[in-house]
C-alpha atoms as a PDB file:
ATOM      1  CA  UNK A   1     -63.142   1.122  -2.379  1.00  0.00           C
ATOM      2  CA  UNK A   2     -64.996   3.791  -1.374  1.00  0.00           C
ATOM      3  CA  UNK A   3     -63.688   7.606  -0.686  1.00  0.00           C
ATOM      4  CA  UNK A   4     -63.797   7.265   2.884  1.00  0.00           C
ATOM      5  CA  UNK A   5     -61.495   4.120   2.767  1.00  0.00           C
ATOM      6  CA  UNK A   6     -58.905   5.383   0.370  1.00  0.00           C
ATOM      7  CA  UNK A   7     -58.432   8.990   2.504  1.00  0.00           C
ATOM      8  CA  UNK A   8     -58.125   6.234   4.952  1.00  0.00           C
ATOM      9  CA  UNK A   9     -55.365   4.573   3.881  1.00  0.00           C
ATOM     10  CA  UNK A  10     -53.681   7.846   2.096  1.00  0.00           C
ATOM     11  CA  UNK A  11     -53.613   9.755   5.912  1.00  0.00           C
ATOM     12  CA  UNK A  12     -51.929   6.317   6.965  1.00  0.00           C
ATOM     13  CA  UNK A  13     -49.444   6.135   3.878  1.00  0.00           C
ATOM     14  CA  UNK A  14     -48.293   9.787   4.453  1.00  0.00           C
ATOM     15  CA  UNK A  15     -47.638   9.516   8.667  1.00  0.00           C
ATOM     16  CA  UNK A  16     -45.665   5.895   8.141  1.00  0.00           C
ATOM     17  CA  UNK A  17     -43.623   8.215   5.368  1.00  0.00           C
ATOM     18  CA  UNK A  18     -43.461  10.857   8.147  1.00  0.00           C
ATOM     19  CA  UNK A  19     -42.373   8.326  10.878  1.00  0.00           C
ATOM     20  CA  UNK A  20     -39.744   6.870   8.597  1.00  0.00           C
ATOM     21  CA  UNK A  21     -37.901  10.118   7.987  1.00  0.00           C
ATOM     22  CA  UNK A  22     -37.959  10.915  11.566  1.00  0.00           C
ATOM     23  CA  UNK A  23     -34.051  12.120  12.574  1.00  0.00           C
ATOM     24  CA  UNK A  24     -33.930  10.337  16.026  1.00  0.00           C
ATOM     25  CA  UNK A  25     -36.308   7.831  18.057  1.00  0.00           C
ATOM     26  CA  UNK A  26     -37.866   9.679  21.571  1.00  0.00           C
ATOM     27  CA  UNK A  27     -39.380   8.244  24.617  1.00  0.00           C
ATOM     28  CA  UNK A  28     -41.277  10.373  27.206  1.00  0.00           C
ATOM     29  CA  UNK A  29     -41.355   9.218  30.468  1.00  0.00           C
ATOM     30  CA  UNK A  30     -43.855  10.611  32.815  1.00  0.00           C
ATOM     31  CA  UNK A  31     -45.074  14.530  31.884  1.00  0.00           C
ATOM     32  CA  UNK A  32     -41.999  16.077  30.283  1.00  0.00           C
ATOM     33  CA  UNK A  33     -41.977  19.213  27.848  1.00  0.00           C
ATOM     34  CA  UNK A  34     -41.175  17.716  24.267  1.00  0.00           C
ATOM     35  CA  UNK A  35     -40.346  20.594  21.966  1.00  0.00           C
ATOM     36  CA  UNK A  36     -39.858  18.421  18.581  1.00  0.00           C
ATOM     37  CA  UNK A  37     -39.081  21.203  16.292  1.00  0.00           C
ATOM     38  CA  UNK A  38     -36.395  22.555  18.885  1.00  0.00           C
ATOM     39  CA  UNK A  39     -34.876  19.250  19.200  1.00  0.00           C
ATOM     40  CA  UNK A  40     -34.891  18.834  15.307  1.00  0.00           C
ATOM     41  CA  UNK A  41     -33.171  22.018  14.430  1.00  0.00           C
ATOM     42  CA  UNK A  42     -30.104  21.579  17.069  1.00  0.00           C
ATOM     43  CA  UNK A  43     -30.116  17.905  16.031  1.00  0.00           C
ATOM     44  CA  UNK A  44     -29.223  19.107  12.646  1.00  0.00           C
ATOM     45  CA  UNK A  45     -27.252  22.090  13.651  1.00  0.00           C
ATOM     46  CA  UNK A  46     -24.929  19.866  15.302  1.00  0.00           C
ATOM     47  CA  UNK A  47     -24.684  17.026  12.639  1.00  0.00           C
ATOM     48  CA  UNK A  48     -23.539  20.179  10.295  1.00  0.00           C
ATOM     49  CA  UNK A  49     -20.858  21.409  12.866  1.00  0.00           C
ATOM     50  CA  UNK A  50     -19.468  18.236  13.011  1.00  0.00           C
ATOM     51  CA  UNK A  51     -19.438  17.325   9.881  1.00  0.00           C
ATOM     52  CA  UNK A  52     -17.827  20.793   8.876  1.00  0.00           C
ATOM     53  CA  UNK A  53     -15.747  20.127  11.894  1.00  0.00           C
ATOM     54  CA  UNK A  54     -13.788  17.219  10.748  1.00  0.00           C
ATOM     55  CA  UNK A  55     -14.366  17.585   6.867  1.00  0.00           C
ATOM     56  CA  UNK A  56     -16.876  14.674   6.881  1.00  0.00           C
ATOM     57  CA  UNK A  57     -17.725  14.077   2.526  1.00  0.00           C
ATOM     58  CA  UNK A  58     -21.046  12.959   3.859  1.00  0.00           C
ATOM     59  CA  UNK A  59     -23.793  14.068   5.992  1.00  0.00           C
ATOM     60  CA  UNK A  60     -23.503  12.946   9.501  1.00  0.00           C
ATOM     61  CA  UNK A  61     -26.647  11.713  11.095  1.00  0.00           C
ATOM     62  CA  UNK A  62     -26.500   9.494  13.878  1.00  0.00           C
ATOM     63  CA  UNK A  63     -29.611   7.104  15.192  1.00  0.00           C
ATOM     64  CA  UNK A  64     -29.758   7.358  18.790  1.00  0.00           C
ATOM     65  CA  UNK A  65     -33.067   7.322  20.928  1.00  0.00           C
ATOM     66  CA  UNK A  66     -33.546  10.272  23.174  1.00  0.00           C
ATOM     67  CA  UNK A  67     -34.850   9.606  26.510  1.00  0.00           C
ATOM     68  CA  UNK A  68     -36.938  11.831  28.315  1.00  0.00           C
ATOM     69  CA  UNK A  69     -37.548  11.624  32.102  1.00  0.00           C
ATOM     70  CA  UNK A  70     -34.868   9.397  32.591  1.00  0.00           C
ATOM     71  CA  UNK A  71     -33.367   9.397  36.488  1.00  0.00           C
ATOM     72  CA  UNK A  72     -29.603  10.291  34.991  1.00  0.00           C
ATOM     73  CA  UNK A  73     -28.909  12.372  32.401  1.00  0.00           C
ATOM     74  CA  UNK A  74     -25.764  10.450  30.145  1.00  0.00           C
ATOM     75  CA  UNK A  75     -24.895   9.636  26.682  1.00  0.00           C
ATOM     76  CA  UNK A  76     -25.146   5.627  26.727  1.00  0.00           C
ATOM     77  CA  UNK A  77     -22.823   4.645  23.850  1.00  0.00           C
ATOM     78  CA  UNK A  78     -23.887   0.946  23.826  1.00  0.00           C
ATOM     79  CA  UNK A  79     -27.399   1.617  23.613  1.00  0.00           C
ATOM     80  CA  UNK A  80     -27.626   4.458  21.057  1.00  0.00           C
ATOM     81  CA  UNK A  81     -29.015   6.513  23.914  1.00  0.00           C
ATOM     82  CA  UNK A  82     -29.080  10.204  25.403  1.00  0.00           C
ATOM     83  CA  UNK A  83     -31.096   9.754  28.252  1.00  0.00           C
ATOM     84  CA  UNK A  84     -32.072  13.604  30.186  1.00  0.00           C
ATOM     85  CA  UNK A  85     -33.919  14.239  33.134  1.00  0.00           C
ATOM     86  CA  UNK A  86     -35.885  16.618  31.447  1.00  0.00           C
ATOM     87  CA  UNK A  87     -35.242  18.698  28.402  1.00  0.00           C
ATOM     88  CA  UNK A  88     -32.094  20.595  28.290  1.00  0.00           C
ATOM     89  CA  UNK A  89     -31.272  21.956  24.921  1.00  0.00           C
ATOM     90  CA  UNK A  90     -27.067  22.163  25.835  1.00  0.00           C
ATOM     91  CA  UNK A  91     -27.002  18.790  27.084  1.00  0.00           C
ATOM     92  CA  UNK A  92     -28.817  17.550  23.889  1.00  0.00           C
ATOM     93  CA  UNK A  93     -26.559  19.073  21.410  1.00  0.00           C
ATOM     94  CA  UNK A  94     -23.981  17.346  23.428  1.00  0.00           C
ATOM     95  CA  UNK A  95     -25.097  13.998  23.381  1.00  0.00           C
ATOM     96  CA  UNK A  96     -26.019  14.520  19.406  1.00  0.00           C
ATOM     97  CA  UNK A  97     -22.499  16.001  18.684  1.00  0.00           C
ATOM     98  CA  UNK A  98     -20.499  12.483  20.881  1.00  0.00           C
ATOM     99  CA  UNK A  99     -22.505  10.240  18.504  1.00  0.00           C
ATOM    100  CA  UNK A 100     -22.236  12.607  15.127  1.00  0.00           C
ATOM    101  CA  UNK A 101     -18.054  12.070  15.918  1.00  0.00           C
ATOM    102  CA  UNK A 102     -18.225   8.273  17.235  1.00  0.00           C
ATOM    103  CA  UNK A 103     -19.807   7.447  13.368  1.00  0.00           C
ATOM    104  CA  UNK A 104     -17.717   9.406  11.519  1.00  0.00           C
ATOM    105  CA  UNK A 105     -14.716   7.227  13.059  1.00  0.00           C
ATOM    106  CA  UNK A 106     -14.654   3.811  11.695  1.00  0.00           C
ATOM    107  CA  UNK A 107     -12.713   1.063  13.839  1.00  0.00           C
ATOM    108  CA  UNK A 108     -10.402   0.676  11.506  1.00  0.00           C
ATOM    109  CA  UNK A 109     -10.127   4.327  11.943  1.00  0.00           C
ATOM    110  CA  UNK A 110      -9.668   4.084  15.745  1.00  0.00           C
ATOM    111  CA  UNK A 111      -7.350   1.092  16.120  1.00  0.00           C
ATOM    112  CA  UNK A 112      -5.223   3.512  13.649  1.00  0.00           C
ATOM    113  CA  UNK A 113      -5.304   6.276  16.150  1.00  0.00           C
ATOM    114  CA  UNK A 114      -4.449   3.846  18.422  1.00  0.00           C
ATOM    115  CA  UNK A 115      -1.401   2.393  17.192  1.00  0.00           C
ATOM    116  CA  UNK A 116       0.011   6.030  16.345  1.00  0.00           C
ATOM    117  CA  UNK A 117      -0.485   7.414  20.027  1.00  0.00           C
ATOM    118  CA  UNK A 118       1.597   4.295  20.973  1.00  0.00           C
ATOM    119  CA  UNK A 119       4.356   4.862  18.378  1.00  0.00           C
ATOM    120  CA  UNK A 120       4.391   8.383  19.178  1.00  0.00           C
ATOM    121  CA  UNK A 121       4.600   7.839  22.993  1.00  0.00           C
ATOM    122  CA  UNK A 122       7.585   5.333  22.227  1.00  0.00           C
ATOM    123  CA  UNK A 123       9.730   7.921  20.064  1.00  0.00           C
ATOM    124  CA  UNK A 124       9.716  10.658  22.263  1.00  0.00           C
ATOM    125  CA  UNK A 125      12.575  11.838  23.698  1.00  0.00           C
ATOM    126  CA  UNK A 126      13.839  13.677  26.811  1.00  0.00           C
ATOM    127  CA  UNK A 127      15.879  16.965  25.915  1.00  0.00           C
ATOM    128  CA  UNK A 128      18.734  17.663  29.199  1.00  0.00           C
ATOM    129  CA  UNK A 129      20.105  21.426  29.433  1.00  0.00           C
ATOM    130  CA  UNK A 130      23.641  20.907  27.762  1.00  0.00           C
ATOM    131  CA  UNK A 131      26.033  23.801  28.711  1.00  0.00           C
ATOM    132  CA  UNK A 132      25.864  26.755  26.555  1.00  0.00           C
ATOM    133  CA  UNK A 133      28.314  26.379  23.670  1.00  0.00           C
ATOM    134  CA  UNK A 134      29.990  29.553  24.236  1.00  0.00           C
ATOM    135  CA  UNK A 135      31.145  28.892  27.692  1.00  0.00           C
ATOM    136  CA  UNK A 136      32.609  25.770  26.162  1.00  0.00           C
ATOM    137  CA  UNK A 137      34.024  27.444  23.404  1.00  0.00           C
ATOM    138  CA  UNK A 138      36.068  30.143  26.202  1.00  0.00           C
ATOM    139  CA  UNK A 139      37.016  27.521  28.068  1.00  0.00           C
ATOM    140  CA  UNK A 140      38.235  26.115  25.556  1.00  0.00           C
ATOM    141  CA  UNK A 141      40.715  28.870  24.039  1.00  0.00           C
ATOM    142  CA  UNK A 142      43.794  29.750  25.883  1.00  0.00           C
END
């Protein structure tokens, strides 16, 4: 194998390693503005408030594609999705922060929340004014 060849395959080694530890899929549709390292550090920032947030034990770090140049912008839950119609750093940190809290809540975990908000809307009870006891208590006494 000649020099050539192995730089070769080492420059192609190192970017699949670089792809793999990517933190979130994109797509660009059409000419949008995509400013990576922007995107990277409020991906992360948001992981971290979340995960301080709710007391997470482990990192939160949700796979999701990001769409760019999309005709809506929305957070498509089904599809792992935050689709934008162009780059908007709020609406981002959004989308990363729903999907950082749908992981970190199992289904068991939901059906639990579930079943309390329904025991919890069964027990409560309504409170009535009841006359003051010490007009009860004069009328009372001769």
């Amino acid at each position: 194998m000649t020099k050539a060849s192995r730089l070769v395959v080492l420059v192609l080694v190192l970017t699949a390693g670089g792809w793999a530890q990517s933190l979130f899929a994109v797509q660009v549709r059409g000419k949008q503005r995509w400013p990576g390292p922007e995107a990277d550090r409020l991906y992360l920032s948001a992981c971290s408030v979340v995960q301080r947030e709710f007391g997470a034990a482990q990192p939160v770090r949700p796979q999701f594609t990001l769409v760019l140049g999309a005709d809506n912008n929305q957070a498509l839950f089904d599809r792992r999705e935050i689709r934008l119609t162009k780059w908007d750093a709020y609406l981002f940190a959004q989308g990363v922060a729903l999907f950082a809290f749908e992981d970190l809540m199992s289904q068991d975990k939901i059906l639990a929340i579930a079943r309390r908000a329904l025991t919890w809307a069964d027990s409560t009870v309504e409170i009535r004014a009841t006359p003051n006891r010490q007009t009860m208590n004069s009328e009372a006494t001769p």
